[in-house]
PDB file of N, CA and C in Angstrom:
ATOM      1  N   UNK A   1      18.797  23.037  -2.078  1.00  0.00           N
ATOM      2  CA  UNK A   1      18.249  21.932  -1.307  1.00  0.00           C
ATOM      3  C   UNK A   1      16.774  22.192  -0.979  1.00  0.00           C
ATOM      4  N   UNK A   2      16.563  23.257  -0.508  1.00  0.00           N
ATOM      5  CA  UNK A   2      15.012  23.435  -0.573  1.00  0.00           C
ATOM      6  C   UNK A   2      14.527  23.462  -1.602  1.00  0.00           C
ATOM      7  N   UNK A   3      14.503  23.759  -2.449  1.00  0.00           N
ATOM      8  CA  UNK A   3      14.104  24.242  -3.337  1.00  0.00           C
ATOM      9  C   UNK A   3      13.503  22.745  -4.612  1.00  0.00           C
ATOM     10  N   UNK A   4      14.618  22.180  -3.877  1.00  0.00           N
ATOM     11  CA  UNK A   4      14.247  20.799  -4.534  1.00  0.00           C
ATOM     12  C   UNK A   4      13.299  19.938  -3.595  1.00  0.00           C
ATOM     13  N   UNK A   5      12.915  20.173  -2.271  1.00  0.00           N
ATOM     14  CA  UNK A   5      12.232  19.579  -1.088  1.00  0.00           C
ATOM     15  C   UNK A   5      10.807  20.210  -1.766  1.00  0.00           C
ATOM     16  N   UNK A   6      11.014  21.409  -2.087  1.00  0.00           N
ATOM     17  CA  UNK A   6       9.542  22.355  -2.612  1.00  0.00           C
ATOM     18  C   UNK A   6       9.167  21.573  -3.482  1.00  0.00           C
ATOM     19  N   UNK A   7      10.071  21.229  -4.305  1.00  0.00           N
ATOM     20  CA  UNK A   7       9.500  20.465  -6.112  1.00  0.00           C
ATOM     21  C   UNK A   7       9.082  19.333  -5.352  1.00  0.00           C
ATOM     22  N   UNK A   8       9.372  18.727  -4.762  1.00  0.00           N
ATOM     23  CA  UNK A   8       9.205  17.346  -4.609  1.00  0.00           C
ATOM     24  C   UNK A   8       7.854  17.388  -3.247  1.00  0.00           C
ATOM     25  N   UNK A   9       7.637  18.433  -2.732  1.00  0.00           N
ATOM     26  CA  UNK A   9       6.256  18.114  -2.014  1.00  0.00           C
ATOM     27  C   UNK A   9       4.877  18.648  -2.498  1.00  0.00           C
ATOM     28  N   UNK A  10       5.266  19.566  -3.821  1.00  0.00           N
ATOM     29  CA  UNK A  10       4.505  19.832  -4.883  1.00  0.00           C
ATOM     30  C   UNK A  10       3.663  18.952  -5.204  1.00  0.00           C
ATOM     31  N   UNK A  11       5.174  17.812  -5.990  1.00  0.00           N
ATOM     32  CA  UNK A  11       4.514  16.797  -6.264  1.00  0.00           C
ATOM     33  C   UNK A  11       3.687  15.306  -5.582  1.00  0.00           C
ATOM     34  N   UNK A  12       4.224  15.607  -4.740  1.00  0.00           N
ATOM     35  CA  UNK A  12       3.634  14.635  -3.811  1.00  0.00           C
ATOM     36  C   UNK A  12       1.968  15.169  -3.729  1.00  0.00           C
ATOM     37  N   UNK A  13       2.041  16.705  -3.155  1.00  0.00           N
ATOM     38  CA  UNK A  13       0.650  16.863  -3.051  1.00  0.00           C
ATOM     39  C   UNK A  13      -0.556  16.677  -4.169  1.00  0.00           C
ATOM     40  N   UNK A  14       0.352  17.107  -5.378  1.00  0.00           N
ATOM     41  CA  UNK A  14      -0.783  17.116  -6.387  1.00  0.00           C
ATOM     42  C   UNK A  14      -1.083  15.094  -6.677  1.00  0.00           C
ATOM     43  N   UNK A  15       0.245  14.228  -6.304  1.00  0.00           N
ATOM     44  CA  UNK A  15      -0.466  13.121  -6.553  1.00  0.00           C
ATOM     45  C   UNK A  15      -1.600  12.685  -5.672  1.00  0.00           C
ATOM     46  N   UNK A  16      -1.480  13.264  -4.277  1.00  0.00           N
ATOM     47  CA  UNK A  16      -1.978  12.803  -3.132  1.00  0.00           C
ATOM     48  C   UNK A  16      -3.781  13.167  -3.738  1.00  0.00           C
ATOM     49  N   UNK A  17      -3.432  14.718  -4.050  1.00  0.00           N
ATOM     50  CA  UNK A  17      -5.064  15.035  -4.635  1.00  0.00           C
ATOM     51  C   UNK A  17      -5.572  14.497  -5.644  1.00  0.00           C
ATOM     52  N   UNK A  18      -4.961  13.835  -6.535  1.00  0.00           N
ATOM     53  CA  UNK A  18      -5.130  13.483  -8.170  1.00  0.00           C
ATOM     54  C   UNK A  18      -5.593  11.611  -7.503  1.00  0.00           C
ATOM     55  N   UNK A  19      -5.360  11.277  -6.334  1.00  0.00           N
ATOM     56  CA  UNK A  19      -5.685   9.869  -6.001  1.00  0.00           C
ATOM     57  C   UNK A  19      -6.670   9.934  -5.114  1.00  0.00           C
ATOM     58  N   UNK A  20      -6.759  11.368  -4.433  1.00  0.00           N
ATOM     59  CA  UNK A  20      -8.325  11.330  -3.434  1.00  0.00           C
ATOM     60  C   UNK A  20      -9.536  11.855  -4.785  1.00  0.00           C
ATOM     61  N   UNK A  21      -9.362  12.392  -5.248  1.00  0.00           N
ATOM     62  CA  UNK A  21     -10.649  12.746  -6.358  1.00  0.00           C
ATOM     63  C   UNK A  21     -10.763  11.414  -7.151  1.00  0.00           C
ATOM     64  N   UNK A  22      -9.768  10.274  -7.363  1.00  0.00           N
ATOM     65  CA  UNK A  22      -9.818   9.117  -8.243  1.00  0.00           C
ATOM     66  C   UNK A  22     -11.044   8.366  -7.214  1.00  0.00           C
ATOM     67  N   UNK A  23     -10.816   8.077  -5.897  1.00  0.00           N
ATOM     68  CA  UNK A  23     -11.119   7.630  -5.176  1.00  0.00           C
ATOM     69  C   UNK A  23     -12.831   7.892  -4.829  1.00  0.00           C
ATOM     70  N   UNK A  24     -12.391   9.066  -4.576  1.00  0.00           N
ATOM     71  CA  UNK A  24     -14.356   9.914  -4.818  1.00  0.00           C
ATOM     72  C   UNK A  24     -15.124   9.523  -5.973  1.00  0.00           C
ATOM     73  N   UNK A  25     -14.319   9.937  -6.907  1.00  0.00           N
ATOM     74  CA  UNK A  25     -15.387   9.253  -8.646  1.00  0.00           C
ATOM     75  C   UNK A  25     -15.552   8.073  -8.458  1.00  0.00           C
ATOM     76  N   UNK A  26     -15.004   7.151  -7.818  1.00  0.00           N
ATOM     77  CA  UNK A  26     -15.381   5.732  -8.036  1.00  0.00           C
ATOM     78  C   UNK A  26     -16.265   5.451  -6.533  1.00  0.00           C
ATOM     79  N   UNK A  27     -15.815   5.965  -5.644  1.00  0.00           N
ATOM     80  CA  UNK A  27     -17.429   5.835  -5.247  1.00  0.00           C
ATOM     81  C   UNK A  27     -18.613   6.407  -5.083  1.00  0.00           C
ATOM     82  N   UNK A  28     -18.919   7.786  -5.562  1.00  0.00           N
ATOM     83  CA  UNK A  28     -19.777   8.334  -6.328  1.00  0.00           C
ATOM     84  C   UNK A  28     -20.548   7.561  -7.484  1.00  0.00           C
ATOM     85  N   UNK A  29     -19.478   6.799  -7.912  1.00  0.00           N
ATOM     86  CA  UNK A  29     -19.911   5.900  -9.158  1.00  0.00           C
ATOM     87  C   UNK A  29     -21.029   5.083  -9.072  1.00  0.00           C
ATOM     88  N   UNK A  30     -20.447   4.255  -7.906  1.00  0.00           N
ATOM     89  CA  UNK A  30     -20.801   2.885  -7.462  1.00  0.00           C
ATOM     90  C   UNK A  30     -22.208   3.446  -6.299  1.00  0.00           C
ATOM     91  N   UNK A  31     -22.133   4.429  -5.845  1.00  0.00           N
ATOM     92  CA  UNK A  31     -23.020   4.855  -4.566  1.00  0.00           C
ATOM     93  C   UNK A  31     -24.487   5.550  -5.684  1.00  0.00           C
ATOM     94  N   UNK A  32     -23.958   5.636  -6.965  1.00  0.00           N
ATOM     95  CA  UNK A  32     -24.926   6.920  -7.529  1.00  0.00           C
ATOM     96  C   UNK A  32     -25.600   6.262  -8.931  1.00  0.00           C
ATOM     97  N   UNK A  33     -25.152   5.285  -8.944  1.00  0.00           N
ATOM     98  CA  UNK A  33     -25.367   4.702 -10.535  1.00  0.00           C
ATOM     99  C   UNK A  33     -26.076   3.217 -10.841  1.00  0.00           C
ATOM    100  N   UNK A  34     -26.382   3.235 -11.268  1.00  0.00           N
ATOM    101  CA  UNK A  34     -27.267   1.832 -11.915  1.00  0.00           C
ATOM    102  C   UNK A  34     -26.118   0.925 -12.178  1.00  0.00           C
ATOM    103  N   UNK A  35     -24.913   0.493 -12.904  1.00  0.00           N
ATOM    104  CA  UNK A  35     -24.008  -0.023 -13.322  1.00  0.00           C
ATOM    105  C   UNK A  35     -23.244  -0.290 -11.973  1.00  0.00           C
ATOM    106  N   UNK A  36     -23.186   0.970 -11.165  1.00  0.00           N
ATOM    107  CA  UNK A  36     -23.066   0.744 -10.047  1.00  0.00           C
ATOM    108  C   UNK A  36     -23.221  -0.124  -8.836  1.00  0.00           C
ATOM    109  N   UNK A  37     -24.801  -0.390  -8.863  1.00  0.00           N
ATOM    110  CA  UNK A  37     -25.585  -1.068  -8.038  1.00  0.00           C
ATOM    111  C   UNK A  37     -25.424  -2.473  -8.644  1.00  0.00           C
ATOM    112  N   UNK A  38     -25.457  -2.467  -9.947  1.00  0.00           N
ATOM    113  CA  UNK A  38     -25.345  -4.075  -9.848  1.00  0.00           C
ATOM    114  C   UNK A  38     -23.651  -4.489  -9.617  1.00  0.00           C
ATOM    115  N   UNK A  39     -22.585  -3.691  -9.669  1.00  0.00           N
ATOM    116  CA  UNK A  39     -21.854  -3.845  -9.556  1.00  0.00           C
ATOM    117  C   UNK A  39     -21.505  -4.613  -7.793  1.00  0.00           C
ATOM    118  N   UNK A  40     -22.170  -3.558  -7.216  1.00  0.00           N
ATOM    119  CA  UNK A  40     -22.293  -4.231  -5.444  1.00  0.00           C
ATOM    120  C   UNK A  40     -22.735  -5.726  -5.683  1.00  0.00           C
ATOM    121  N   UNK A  41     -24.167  -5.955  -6.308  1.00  0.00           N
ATOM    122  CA  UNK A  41     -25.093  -6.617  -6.349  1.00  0.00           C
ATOM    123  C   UNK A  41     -23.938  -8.089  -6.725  1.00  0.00           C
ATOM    124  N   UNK A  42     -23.201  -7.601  -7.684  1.00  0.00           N
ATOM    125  CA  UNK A  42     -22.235  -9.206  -8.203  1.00  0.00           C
ATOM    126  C   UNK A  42     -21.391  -9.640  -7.187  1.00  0.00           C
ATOM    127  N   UNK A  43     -20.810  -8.414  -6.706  1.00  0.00           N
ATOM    128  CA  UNK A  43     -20.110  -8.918  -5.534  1.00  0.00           C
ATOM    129  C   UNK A  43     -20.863  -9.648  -4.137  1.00  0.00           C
ATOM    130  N   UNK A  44     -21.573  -8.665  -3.905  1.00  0.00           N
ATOM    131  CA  UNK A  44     -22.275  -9.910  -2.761  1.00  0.00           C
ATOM    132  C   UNK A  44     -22.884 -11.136  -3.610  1.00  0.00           C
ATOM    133  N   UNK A  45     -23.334 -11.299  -4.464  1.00  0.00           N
ATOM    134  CA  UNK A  45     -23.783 -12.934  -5.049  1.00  0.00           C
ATOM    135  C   UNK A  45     -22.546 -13.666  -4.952  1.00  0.00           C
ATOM    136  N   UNK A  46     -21.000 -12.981  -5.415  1.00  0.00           N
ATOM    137  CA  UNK A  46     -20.201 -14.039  -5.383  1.00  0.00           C
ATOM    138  C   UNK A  46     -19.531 -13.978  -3.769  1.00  0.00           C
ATOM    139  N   UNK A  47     -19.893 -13.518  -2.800  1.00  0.00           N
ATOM    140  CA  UNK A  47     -19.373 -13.725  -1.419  1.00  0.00           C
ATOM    141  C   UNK A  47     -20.065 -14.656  -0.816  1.00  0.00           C
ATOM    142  N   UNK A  48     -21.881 -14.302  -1.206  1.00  0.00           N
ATOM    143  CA  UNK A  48     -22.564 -15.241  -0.894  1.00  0.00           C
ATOM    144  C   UNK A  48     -23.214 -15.963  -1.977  1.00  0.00           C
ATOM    145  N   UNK A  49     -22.324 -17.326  -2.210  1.00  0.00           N
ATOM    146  CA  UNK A  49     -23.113 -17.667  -3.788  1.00  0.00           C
ATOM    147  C   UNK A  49     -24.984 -18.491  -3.419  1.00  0.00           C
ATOM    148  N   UNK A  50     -25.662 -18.559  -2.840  1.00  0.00           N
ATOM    149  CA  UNK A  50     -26.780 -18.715  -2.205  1.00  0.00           C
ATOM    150  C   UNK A  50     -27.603 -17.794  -2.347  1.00  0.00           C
ATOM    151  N   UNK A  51     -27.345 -16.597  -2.506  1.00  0.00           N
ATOM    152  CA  UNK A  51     -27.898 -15.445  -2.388  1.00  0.00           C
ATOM    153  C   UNK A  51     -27.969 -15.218  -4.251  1.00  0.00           C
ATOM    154  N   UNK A  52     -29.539 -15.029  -4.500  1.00  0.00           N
ATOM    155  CA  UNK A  52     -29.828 -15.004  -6.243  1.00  0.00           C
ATOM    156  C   UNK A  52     -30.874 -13.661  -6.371  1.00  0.00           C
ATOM    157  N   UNK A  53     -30.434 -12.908  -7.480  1.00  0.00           N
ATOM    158  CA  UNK A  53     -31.287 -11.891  -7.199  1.00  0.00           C
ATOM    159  C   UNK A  53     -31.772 -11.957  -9.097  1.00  0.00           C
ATOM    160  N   UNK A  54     -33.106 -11.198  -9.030  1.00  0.00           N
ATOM    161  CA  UNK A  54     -33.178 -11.451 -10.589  1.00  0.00           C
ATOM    162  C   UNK A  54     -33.466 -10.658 -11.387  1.00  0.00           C
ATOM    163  N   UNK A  55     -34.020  -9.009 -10.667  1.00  0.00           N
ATOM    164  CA  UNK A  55     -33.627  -8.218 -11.084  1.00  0.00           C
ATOM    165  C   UNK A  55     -33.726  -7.140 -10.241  1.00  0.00           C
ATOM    166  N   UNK A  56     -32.699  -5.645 -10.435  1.00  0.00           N
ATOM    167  CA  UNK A  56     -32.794  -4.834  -9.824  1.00  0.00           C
ATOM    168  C   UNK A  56     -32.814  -3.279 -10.456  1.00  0.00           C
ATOM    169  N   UNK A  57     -33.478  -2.359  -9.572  1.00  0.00           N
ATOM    170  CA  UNK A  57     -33.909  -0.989 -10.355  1.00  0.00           C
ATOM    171  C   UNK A  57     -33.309  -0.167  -9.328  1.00  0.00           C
ATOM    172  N   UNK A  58     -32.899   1.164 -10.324  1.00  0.00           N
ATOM    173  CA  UNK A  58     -32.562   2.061  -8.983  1.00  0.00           C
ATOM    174  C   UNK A  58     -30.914   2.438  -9.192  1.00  0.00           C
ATOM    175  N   UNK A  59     -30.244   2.699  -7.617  1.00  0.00           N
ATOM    176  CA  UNK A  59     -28.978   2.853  -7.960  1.00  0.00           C
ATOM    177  C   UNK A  59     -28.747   2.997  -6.500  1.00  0.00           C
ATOM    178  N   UNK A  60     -27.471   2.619  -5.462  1.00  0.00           N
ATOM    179  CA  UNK A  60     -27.760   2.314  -4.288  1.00  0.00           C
ATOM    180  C   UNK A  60     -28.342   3.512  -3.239  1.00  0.00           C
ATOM    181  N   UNK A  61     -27.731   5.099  -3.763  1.00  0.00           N
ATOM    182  CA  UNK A  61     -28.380   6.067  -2.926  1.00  0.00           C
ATOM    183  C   UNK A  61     -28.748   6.656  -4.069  1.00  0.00           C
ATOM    184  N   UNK A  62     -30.230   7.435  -4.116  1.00  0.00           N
ATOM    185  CA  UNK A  62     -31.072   7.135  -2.557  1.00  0.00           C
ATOM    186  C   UNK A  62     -32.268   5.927  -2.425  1.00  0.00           C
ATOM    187  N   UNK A  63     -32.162   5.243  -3.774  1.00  0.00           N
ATOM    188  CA  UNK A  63     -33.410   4.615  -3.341  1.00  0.00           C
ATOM    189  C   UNK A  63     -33.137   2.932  -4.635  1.00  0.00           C
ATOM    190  N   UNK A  64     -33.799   1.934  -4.432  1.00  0.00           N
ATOM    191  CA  UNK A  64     -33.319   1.008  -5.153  1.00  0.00           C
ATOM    192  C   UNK A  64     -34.353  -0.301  -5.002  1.00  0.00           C
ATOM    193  N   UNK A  65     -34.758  -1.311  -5.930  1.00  0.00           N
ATOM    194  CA  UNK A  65     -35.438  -2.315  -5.662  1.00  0.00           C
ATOM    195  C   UNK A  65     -34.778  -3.130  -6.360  1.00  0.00           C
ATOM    196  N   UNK A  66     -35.371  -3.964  -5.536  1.00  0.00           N
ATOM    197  CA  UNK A  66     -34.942  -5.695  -5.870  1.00  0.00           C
ATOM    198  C   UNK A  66     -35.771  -6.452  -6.060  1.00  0.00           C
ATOM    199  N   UNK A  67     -35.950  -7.348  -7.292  1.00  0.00           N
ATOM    200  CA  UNK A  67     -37.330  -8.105  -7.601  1.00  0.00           C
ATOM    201  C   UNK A  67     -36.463  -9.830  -7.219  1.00  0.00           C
ATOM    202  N   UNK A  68     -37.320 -10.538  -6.993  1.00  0.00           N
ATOM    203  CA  UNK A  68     -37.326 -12.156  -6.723  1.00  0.00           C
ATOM    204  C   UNK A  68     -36.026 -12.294  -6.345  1.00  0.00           C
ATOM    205  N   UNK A  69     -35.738 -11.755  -4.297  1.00  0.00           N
ATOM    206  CA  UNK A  69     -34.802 -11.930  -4.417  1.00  0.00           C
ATOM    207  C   UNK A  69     -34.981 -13.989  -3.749  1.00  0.00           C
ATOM    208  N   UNK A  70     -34.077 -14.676  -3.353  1.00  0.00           N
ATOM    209  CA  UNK A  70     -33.994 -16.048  -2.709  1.00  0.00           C
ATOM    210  C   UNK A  70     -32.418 -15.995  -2.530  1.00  0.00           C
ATOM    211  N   UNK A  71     -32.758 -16.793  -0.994  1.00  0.00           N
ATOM    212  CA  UNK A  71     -31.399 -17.012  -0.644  1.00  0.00           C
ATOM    213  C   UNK A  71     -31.750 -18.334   0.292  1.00  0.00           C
ATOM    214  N   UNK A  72     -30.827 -19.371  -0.725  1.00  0.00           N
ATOM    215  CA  UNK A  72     -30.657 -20.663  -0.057  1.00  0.00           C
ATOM    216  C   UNK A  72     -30.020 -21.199   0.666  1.00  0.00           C
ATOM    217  N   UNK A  73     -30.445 -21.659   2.072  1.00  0.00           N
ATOM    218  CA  UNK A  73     -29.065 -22.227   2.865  1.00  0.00           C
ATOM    219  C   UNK A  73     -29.263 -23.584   2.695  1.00  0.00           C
ATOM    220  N   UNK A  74     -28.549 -24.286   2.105  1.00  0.00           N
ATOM    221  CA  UNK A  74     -28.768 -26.001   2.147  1.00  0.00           C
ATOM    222  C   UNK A  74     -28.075 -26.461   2.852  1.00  0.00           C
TER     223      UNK A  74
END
């Protein structure tokens, strides 16, 4: 009976770690990368569809620009 409680919190732990490192790479990804940044960048255009950006450089940390951005409230 233990022994099977052992196998089975083994596994639990190694999924638990195998889903916090999944979790880190993807926002490492998104926090560190160009593909990244526009990735944010689509999502806020489609939360706020008003909001138009036209181009951007960089990657969100540490540093990043945004050319012609406009945001319309009609």
């Amino acid at each position: 009976m233990i022994k099977m409680m052992f196998k089975w919190t083994k596994w639990l732990s190694l999924s638990l770690i195998g889903l916090l490192l999944l979790l880190i790479i993807i926002v490492a990804t998104v926090l560190f990368t160009h593909p990244g940044l526009k990735f944010a960048l689509w999502g806020a255009e489609k939360a706020l569809p008003q909001l138009q950006i036209e181009k951007v450089q960089g990657s969100l940390f540490p540093r990043f620009e945004l050319h012609n951005v406009s945001f319309v409230d009609e």
